[in-house]
N, C-alpha and C. Protein backbone atom coordinates (compact mmCIF):
# COMPACT_ATOMS: atom_id res chain seq x y z
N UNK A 1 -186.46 -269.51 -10.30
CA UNK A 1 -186.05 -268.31 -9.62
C UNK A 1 -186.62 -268.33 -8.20
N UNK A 2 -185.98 -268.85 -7.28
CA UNK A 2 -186.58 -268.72 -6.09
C UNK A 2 -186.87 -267.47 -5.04
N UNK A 3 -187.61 -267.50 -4.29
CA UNK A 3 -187.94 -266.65 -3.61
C UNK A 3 -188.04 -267.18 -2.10
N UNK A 4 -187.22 -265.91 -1.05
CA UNK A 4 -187.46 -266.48 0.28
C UNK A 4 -188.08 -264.77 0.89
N UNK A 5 -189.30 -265.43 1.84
CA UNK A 5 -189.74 -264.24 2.66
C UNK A 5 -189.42 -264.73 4.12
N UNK A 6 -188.77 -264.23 5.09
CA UNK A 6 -189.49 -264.11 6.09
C UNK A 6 -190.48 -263.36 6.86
N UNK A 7 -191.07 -264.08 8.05
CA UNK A 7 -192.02 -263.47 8.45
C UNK A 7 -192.40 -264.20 9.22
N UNK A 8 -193.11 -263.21 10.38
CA UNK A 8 -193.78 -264.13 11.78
C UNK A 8 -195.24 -264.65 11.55
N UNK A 9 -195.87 -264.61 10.65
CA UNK A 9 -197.23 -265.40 10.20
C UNK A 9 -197.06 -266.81 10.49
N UNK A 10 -198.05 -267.32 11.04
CA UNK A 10 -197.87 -268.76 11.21
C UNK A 10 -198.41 -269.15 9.47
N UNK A 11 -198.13 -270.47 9.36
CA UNK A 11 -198.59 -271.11 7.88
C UNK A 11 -200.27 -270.89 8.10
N UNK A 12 -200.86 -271.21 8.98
CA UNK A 12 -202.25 -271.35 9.00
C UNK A 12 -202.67 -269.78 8.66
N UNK A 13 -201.95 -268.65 9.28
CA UNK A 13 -202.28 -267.36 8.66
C UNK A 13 -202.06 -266.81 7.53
N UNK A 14 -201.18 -267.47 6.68
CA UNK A 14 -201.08 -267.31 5.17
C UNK A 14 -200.19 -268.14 4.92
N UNK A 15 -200.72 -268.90 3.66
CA UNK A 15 -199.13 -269.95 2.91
C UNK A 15 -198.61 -268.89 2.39
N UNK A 16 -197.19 -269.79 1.83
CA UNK A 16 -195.65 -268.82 0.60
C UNK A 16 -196.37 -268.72 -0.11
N UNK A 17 -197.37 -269.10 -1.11
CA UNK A 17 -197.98 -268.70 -2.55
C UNK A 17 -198.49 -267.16 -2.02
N UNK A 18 -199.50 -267.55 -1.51
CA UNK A 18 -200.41 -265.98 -1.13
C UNK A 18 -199.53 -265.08 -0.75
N UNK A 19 -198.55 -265.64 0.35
CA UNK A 19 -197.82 -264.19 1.32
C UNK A 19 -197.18 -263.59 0.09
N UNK A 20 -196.41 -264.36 -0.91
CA UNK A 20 -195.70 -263.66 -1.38
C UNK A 20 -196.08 -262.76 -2.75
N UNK A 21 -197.38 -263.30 -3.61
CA UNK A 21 -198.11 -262.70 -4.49
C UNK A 21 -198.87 -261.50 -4.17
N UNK A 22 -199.38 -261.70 -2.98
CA UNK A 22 -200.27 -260.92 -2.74
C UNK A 22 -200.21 -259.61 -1.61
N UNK A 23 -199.14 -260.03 -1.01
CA UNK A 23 -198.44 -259.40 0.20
C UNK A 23 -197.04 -258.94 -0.22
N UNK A 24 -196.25 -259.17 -0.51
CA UNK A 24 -194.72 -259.26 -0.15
C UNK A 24 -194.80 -258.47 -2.40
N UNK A 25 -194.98 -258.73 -2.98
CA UNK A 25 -195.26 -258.37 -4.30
C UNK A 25 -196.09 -256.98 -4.35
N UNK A 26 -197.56 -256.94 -3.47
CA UNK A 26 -198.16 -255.60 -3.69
C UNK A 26 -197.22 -254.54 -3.09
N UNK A 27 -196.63 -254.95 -2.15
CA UNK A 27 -195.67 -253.97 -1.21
C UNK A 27 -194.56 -253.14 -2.06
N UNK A 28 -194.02 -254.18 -2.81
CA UNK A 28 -192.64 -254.03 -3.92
C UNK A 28 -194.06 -253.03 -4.80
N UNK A 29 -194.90 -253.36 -5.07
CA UNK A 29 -195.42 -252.41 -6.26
C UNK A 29 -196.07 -251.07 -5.71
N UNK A 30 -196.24 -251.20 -4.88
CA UNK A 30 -196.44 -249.98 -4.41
C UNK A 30 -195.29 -249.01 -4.16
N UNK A 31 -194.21 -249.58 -3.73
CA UNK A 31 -192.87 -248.92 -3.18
C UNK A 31 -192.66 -248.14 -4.75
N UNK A 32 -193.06 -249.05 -6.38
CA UNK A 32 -192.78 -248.50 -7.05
C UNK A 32 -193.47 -247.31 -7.79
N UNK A 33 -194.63 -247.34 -7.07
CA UNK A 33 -195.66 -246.03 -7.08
C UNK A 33 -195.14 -244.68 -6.43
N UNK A 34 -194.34 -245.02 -5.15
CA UNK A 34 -194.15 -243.78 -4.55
C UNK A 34 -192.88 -243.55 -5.30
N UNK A 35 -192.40 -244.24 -5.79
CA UNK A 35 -190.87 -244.04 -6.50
C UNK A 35 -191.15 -243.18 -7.16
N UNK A 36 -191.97 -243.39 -8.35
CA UNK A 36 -192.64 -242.68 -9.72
C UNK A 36 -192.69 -241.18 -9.34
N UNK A 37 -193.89 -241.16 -8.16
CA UNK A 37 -194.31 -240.30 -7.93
C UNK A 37 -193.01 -239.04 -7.41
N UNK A 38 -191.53 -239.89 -6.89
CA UNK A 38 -190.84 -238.55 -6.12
C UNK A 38 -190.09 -238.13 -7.33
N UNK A 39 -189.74 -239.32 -8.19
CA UNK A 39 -188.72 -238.60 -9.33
C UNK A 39 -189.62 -238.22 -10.67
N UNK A 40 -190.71 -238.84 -11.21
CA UNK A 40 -191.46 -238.60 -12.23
C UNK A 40 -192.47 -236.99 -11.67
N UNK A 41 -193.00 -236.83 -10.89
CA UNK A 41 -193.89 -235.77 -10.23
C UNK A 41 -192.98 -234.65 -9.51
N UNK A 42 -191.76 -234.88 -8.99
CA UNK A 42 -191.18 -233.96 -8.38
C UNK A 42 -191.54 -233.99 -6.74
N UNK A 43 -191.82 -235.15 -6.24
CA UNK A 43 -192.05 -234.97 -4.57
C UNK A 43 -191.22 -234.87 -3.67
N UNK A 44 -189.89 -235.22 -4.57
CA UNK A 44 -188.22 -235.32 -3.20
C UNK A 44 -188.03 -233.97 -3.42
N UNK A 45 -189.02 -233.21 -3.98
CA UNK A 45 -188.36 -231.55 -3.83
C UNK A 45 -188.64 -230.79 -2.59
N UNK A 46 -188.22 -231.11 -2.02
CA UNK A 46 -189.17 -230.00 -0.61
C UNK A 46 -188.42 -229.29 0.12
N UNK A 47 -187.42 -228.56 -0.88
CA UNK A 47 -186.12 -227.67 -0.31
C UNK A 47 -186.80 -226.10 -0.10
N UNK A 48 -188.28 -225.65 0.38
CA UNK A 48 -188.18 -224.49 0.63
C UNK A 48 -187.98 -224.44 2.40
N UNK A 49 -187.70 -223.19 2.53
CA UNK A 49 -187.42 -223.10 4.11
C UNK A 49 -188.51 -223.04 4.72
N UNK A 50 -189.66 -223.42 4.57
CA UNK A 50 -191.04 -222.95 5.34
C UNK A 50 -191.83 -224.97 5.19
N UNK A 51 -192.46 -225.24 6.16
CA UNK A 51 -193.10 -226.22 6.29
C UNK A 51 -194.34 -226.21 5.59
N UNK A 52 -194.84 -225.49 5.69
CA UNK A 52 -195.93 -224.99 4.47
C UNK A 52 -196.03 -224.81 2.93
N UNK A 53 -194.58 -224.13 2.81
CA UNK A 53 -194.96 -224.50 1.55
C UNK A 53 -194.16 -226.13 0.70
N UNK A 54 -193.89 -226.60 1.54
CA UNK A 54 -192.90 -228.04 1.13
C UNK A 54 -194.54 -228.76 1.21
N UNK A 55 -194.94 -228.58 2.29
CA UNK A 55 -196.53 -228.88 2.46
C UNK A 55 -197.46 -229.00 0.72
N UNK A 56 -197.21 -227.84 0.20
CA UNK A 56 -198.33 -227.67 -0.89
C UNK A 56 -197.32 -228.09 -1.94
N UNK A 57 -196.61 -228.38 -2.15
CA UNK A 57 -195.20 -228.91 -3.01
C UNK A 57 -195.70 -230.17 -3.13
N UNK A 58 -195.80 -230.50 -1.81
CA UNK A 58 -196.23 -232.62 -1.65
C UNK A 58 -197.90 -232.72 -2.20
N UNK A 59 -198.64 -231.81 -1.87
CA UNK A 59 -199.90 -231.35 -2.64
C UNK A 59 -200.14 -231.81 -3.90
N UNK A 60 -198.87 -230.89 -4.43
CA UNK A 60 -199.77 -230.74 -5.56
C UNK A 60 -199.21 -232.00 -6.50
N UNK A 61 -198.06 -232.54 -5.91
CA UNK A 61 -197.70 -233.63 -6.59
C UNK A 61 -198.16 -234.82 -6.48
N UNK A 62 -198.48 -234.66 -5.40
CA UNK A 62 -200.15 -235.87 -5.12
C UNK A 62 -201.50 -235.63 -6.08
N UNK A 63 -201.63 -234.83 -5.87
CA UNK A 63 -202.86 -234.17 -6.90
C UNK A 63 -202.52 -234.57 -8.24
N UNK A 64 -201.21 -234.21 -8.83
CA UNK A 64 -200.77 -234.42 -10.23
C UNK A 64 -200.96 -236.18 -10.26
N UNK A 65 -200.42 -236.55 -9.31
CA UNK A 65 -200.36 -238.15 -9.77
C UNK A 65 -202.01 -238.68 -9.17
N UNK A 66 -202.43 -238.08 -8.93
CA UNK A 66 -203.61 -239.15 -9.26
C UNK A 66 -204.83 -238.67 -10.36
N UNK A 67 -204.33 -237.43 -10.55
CA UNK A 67 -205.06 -236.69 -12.08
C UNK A 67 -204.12 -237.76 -13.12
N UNK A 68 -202.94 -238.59 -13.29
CA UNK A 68 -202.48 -238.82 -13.94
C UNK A 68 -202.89 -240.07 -14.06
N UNK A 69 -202.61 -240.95 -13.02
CA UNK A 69 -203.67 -242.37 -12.84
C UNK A 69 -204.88 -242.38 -13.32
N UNK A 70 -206.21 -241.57 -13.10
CA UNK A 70 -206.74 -241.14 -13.91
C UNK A 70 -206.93 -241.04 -15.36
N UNK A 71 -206.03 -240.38 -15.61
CA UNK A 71 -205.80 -240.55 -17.48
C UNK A 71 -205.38 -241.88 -18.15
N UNK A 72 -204.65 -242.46 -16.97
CA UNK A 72 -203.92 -243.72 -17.52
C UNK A 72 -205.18 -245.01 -17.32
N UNK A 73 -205.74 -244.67 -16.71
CA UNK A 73 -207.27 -245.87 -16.57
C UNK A 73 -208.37 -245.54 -17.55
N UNK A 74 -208.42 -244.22 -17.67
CA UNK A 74 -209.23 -243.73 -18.56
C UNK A 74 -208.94 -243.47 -20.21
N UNK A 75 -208.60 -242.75 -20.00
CA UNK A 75 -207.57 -242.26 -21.41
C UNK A 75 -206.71 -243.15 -22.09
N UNK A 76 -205.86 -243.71 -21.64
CA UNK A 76 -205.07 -244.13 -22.11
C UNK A 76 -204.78 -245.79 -22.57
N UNK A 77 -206.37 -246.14 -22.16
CA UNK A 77 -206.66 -247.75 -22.25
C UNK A 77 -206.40 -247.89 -23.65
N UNK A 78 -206.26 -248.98 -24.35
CA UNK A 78 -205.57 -249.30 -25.95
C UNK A 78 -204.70 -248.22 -26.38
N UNK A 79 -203.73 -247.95 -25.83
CA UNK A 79 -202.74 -247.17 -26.68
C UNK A 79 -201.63 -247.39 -26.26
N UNK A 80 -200.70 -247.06 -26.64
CA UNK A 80 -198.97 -247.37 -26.43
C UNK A 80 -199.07 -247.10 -24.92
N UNK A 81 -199.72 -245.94 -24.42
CA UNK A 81 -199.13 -245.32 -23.19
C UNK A 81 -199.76 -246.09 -21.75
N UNK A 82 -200.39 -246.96 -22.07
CA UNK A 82 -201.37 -247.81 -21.37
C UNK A 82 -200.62 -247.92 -19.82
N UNK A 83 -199.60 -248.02 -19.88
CA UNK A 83 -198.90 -248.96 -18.68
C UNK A 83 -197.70 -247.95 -18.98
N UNK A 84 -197.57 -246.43 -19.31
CA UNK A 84 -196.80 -246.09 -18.97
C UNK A 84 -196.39 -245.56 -17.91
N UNK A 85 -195.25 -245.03 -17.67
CA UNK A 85 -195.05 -244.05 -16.15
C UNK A 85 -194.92 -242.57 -16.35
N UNK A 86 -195.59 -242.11 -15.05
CA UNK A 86 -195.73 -240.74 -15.40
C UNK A 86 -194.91 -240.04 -15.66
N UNK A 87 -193.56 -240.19 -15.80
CA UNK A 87 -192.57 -239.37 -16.81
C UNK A 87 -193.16 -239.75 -18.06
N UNK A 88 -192.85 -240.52 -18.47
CA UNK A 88 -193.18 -240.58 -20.10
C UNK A 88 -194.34 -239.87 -20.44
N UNK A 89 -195.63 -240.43 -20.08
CA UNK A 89 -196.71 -239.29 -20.04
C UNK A 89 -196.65 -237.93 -19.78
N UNK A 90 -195.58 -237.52 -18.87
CA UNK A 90 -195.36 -236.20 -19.06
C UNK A 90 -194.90 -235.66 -20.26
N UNK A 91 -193.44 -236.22 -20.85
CA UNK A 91 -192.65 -235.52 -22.01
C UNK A 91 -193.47 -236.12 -23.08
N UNK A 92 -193.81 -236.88 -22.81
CA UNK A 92 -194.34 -237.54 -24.43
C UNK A 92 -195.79 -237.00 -24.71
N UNK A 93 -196.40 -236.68 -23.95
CA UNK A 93 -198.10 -236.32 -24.68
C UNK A 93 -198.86 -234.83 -23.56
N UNK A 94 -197.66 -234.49 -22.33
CA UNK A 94 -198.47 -233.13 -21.78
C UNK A 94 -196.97 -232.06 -21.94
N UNK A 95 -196.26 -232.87 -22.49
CA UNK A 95 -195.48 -231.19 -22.53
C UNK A 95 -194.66 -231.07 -23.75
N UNK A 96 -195.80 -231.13 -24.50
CA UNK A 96 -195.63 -230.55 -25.96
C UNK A 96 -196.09 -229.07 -26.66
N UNK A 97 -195.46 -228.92 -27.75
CA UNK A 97 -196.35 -227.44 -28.20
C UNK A 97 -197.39 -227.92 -29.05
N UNK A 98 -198.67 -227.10 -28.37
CA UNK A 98 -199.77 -226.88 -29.48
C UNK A 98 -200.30 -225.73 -29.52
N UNK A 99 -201.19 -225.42 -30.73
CA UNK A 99 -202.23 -224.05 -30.82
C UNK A 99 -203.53 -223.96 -30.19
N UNK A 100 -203.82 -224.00 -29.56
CA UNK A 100 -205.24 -223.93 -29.02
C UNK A 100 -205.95 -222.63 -29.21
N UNK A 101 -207.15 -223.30 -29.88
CA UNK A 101 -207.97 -222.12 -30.42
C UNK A 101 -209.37 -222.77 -29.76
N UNK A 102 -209.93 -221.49 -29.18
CA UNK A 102 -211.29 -221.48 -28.53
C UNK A 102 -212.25 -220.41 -29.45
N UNK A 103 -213.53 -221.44 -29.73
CA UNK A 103 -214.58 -221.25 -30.44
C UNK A 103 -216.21 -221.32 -29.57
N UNK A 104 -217.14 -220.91 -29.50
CA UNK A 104 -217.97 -220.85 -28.91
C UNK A 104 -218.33 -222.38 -28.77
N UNK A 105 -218.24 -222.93 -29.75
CA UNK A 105 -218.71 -224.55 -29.56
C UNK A 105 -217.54 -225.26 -29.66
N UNK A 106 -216.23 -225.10 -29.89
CA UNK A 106 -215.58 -226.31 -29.61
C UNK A 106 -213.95 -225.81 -29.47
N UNK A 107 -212.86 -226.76 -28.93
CA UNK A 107 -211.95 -226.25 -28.34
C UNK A 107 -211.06 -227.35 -29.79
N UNK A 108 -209.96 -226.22 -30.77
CA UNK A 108 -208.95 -226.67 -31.64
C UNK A 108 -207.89 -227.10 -30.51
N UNK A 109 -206.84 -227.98 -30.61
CA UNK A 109 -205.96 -228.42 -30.55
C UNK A 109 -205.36 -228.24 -31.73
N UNK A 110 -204.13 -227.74 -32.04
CA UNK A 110 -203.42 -228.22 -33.40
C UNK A 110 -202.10 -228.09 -33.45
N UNK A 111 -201.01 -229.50 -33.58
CA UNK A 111 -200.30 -229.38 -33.65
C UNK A 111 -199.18 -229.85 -34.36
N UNK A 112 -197.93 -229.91 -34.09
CA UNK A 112 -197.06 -229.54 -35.35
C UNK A 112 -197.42 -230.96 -36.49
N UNK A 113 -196.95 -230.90 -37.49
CA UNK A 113 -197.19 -232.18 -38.23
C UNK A 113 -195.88 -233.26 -38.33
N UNK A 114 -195.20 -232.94 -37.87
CA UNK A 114 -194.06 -233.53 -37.24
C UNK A 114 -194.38 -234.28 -35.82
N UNK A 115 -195.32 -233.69 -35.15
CA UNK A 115 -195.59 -234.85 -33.67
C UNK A 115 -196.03 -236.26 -33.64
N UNK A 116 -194.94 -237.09 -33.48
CA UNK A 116 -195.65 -238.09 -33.90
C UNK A 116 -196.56 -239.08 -32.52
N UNK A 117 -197.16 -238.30 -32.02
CA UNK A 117 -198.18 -239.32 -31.52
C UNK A 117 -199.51 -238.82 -31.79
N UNK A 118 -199.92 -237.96 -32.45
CA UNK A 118 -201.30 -237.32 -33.10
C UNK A 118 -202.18 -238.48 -32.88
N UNK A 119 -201.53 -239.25 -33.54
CA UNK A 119 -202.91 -240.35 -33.68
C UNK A 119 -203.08 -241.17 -31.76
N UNK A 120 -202.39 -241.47 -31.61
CA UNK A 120 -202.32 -242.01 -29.77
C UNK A 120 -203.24 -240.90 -29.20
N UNK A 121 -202.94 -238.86 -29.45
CA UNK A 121 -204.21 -238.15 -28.87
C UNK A 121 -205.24 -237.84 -29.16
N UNK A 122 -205.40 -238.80 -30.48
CA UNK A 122 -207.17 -238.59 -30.54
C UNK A 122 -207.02 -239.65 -30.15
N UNK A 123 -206.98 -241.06 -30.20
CA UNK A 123 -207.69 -242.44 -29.39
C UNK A 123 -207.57 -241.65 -27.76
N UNK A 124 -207.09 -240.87 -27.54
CA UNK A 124 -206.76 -240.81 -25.99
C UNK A 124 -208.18 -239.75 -25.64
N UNK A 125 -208.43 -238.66 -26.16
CA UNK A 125 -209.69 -238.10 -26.66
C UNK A 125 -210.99 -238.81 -26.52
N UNK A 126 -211.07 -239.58 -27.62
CA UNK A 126 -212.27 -240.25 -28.46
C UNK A 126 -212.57 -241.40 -26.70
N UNK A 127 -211.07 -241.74 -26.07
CA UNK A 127 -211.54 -242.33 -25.08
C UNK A 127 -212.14 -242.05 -23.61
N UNK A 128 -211.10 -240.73 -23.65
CA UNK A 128 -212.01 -239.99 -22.41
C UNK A 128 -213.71 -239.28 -22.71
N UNK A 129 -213.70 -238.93 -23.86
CA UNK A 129 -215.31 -238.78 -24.89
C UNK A 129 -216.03 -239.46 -24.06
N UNK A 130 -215.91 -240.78 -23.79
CA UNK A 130 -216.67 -241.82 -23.24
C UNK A 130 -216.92 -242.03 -21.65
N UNK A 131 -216.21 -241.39 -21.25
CA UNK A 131 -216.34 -241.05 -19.14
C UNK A 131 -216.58 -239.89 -19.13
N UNK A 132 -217.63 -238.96 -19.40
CA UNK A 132 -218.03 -237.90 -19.00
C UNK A 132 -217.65 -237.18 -17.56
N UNK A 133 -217.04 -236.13 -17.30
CA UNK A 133 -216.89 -235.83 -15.95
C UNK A 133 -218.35 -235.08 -15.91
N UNK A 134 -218.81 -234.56 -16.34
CA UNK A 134 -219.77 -234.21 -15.82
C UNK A 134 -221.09 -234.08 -17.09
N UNK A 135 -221.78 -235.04 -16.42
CA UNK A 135 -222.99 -235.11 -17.49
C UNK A 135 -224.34 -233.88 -17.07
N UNK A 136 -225.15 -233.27 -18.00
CA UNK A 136 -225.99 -232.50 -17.97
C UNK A 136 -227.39 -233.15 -17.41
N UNK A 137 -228.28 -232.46 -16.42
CA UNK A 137 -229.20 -233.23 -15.95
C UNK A 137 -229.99 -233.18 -17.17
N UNK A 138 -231.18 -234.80 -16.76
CA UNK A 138 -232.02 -235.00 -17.81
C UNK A 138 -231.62 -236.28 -18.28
């Protein structure tokens, strides 16, 4: 499967192996980051009439996707969702119904017995368990 780049680099400033693995490849993967981010997050939305608030629109969908990256480095290491994209992580494991019940010492989750990824959100749990956002001094 060949591949042609051009480009004004002389050879001595980068060979075809490197330019194109490491350069010409991160570029394509990144392009597919911002992709994610306009149709999976909602960022091509910025139809209000005010610059400001299209402003906090692009906000917060920045914010969402890197709270989501986040989960996916953290959370979501050994499980199906490992390498998913943030759509799927959206419909599939944050926009579901559950019961949440708050107790002085601990927070229920409970939900239907029909959901079938129960078991994917406790490994996803049991894994964030392990990166404390905020540890107690001492």
């Amino acid at each position: 499967n060949p591949r042609f780049v051009v480009t004004s680099l002389s050879t001595g400033e980068a060979d075809a192996k490197r330019l194109y693995e490491e350069l010409y490849c991160a570029r394509g993967e990144m392009e597919n980051r911002i992709k994610e981010q306009q149709l999976g997050l909602f960022a091509d939305r910025t139809s209000s009439a005010t610059l400001r608030a299209n402003q906090l629109r692009l906000y917060f969908s920045s914010f969402a996707y890197v709270l989501l990256h986040g989960l996916r480095r953290l959370g979501l290491t050994g499980t199906a969702f490992a390498k998913a994209q943030s759509t799927t992580i959206r419909l599939k494991l944050l926009k579901i119904g559950a019961r949440l019940r708050l107790t002085a010492r601990k927070v229920w989750l409970s939900f239907s017995e029909a959901y079938p990824y129960a078991s994917d959100i406790a490994q996803i749990l049991a894994n964030l368990k392990q990166h404390p956002a905020w540890l107690p001094p001492g």
